[in-house]
Protein backbone atom coordinates (compact mmCIF):
# COMPACT_ATOMS: atom_id res chain seq x y z
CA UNK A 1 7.21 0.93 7.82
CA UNK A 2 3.56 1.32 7.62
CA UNK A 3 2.48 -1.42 5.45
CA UNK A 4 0.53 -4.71 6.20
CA UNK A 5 2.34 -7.30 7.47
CA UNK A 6 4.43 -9.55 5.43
CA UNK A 7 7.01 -11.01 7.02
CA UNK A 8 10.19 -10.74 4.01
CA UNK A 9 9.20 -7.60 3.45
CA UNK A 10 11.34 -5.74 5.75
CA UNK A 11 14.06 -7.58 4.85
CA UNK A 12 13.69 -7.12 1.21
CA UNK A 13 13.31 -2.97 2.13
CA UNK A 14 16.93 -3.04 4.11
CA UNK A 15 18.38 -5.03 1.12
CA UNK A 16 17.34 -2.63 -1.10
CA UNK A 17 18.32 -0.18 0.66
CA UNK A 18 22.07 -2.16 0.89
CA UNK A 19 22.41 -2.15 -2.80
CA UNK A 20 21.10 1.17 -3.43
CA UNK A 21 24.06 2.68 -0.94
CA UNK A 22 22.18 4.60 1.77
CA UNK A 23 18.91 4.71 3.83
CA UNK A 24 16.27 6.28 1.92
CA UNK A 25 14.89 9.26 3.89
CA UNK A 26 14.10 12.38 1.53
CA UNK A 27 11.88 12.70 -1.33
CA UNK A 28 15.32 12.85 -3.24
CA UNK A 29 16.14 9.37 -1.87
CA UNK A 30 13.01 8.27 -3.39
CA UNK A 31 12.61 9.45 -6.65
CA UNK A 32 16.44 8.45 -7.30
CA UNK A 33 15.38 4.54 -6.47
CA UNK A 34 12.73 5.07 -8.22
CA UNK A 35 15.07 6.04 -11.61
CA UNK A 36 17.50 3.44 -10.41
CA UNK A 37 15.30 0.19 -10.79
CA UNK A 38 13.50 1.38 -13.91
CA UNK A 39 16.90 1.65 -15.62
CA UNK A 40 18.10 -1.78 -14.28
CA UNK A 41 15.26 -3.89 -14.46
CA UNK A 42 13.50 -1.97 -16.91
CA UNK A 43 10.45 -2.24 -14.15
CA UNK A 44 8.55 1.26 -13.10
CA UNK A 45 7.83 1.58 -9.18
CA UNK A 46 7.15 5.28 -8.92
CA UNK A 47 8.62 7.51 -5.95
CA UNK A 48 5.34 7.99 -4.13
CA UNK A 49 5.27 3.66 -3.85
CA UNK A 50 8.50 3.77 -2.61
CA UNK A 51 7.38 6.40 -0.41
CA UNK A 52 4.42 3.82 0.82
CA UNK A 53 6.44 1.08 1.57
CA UNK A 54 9.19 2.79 3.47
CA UNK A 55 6.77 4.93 5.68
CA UNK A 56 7.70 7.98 4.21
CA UNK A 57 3.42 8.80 3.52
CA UNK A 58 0.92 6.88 5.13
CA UNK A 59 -0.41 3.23 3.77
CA UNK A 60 -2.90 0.92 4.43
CA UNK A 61 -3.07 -1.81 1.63
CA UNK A 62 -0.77 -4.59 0.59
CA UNK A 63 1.93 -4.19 -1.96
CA UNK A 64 1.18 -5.25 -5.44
CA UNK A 65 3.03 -8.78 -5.75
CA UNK A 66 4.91 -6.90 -9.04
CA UNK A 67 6.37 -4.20 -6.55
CA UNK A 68 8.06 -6.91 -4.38
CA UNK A 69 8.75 -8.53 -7.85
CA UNK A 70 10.79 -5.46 -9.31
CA UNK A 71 11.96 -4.91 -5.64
CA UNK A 72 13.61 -8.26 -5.62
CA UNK A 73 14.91 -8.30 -9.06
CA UNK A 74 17.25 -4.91 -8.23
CA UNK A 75 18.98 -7.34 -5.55
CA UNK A 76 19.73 -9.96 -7.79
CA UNK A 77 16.32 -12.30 -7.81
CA UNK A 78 14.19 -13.65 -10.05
CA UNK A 79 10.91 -12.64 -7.74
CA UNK A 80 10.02 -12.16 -4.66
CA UNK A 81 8.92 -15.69 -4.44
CA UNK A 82 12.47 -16.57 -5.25
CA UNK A 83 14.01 -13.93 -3.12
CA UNK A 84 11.40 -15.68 0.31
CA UNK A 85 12.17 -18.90 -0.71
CA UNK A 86 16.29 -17.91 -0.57
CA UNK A 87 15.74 -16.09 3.01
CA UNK A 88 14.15 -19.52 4.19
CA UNK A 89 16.87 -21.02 2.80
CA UNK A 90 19.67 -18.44 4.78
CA UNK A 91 17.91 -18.87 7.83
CA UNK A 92 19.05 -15.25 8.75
CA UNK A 93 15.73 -14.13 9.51
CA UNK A 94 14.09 -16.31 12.32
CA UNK A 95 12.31 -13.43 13.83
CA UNK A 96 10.90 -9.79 14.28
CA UNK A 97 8.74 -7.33 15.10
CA UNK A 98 5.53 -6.29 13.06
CA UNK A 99 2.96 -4.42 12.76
CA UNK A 100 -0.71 -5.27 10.91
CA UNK A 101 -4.60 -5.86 11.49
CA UNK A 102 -5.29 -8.09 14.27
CA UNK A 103 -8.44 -9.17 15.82
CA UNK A 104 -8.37 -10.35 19.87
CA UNK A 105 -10.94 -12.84 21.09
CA UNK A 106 -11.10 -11.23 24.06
CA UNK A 107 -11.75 -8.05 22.30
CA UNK A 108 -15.13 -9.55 20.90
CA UNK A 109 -18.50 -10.02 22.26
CA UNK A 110 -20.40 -12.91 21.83
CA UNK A 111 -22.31 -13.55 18.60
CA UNK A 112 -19.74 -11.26 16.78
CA UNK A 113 -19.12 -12.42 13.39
CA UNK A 114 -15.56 -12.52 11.23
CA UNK A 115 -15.02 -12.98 7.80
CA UNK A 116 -11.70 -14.76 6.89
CA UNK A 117 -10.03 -15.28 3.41
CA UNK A 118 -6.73 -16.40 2.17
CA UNK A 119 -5.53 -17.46 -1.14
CA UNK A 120 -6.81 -18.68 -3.46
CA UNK A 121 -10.02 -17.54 -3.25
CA UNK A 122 -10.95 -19.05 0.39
CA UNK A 123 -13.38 -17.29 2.32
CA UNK A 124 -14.55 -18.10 5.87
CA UNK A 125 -17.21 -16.62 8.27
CA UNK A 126 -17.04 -17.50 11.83
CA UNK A 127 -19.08 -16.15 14.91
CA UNK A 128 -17.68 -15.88 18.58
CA UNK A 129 -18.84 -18.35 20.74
CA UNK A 130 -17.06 -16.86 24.03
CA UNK A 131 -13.79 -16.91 25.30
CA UNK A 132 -11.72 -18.12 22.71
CA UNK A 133 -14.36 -20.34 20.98
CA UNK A 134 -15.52 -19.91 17.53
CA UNK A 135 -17.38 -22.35 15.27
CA UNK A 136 -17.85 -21.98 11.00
CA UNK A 137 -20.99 -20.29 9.86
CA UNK A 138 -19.94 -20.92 6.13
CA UNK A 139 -16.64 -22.12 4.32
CA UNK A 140 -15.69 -21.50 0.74
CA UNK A 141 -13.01 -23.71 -0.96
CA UNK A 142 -11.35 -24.75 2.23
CA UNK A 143 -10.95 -28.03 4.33
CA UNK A 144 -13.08 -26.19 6.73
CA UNK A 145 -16.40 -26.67 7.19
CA UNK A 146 -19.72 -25.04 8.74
CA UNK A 147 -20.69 -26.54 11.81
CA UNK A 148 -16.65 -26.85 12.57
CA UNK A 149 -15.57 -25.52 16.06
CA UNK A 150 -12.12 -24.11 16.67
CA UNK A 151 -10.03 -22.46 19.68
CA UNK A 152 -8.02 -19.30 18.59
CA UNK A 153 -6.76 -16.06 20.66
CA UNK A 154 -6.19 -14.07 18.00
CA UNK A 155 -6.17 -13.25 14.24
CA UNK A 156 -3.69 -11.61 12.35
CA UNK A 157 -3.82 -10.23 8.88
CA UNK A 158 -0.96 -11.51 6.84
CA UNK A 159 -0.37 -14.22 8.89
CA UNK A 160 -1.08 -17.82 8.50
CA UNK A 161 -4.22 -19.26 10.94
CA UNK A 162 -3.52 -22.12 13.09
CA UNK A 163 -6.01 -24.27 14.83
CA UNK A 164 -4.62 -26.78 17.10
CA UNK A 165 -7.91 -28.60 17.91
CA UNK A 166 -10.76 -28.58 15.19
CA UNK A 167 -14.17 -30.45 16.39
CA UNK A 168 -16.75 -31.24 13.34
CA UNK A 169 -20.20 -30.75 13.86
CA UNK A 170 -20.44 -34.81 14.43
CA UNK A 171 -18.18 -34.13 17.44
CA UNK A 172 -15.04 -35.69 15.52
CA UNK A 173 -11.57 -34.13 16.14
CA UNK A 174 -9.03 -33.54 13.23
CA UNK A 175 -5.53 -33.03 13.41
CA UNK A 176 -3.94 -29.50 13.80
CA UNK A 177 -5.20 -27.61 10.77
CA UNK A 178 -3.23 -24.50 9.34
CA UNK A 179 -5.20 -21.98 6.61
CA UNK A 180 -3.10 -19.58 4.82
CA UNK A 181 0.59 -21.20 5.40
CA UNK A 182 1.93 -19.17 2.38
CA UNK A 183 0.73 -15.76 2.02
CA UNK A 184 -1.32 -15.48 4.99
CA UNK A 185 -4.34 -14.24 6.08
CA UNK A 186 -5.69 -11.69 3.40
CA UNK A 187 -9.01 -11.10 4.19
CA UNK A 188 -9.83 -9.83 8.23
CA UNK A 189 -13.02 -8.24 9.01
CA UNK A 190 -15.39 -7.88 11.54
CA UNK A 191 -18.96 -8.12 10.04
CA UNK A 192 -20.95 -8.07 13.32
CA UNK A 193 -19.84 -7.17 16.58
CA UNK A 194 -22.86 -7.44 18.98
């Protein structure tokens, strides 16, 4: 699957698959779904989505949240919400392999600036301090503060951001902070990479 990384969402794609009878592989496979959900949840995904999120063609961007919706209704939920909240529930999924954006510390050079949003509308720019320090240049509607210094190894789109150790810029320490816990990360870039 060549979508972003969201961590139901390979589940929700084999359970789909389940219901629908067999794994989807030809453009046939595809367009059928397609006709298949529209006519029982009166929802249009077309073929060439379906195509996206199963790999079949090439995709870079994050399904539309009314996607996983329809998705989830074919198998019996009310949303995708409801159908995440039920697989936390099941416990059946504890872990797996993914694939999405990620950003190494030790891939960056010093001064190198990231930008860093999650929902709703938080936004984030850090700079690289070395090793695996980074401090807050600016904060948007977040706990999070500039002048904050953090320790992370890594950033990964989709995923939430935890920061066992935050120091504030008047050398306090506050407990383990995590940004993103639902959805994840949803913003990742690399403004300035010196």
């Amino acid at each position: 699957m060549g979508t972003p990384f969201i961590p139901e969402l390979g589940e929700l794609l084999r359970q789909v698959e389940v219901k629908f009878g067999h794994r989807l592989s030809t453009t046939t496979d595809y367009e059928l779904l397609s006709f298949v959900i529209e006519r029982e949840t009166s929802a249009l995904i077309s073929a060439s989505t379906i195509k996206r999120l199963w790999g079949y063609v090439s995709y870079s961007s994050t399904p539309r949240i009314a996607t996983m919706d329809a998705l989830s209704r074919y198998i019996g939920y009310r949303d995708f919400k409801a159908f995440r909240e039920a697989l936390k529930a099941s416990g059946a999924v504890v872990s797996s392999f993914f694939t999405s954006k990620t950003v190494e510390a030790a891939s960056l050079k010093g001064g190198a600036e990231l930008l860093l949003g999650w929902a709703p509308n938080r936004l984030v720019k850090i700079k690289f301090l070395g090793g695996t320090s980074f401090e807050v240049e600016s904060a948007e509607n977040t706990k999070l503060r500039p002048g904050d210094r953090f320790e992370a190894s890594e950033f990964i789109l989709g995923a939430p951001l935890f920061i066992a150790s935050l120091r504030r810029s008047d050398g306090s320490a506050t407990p383990p902070y995590v940004a993103a816990k639902a959805e994840g990360l949803n913003v990742l870039e690399v403004l300035k990479s010196e």
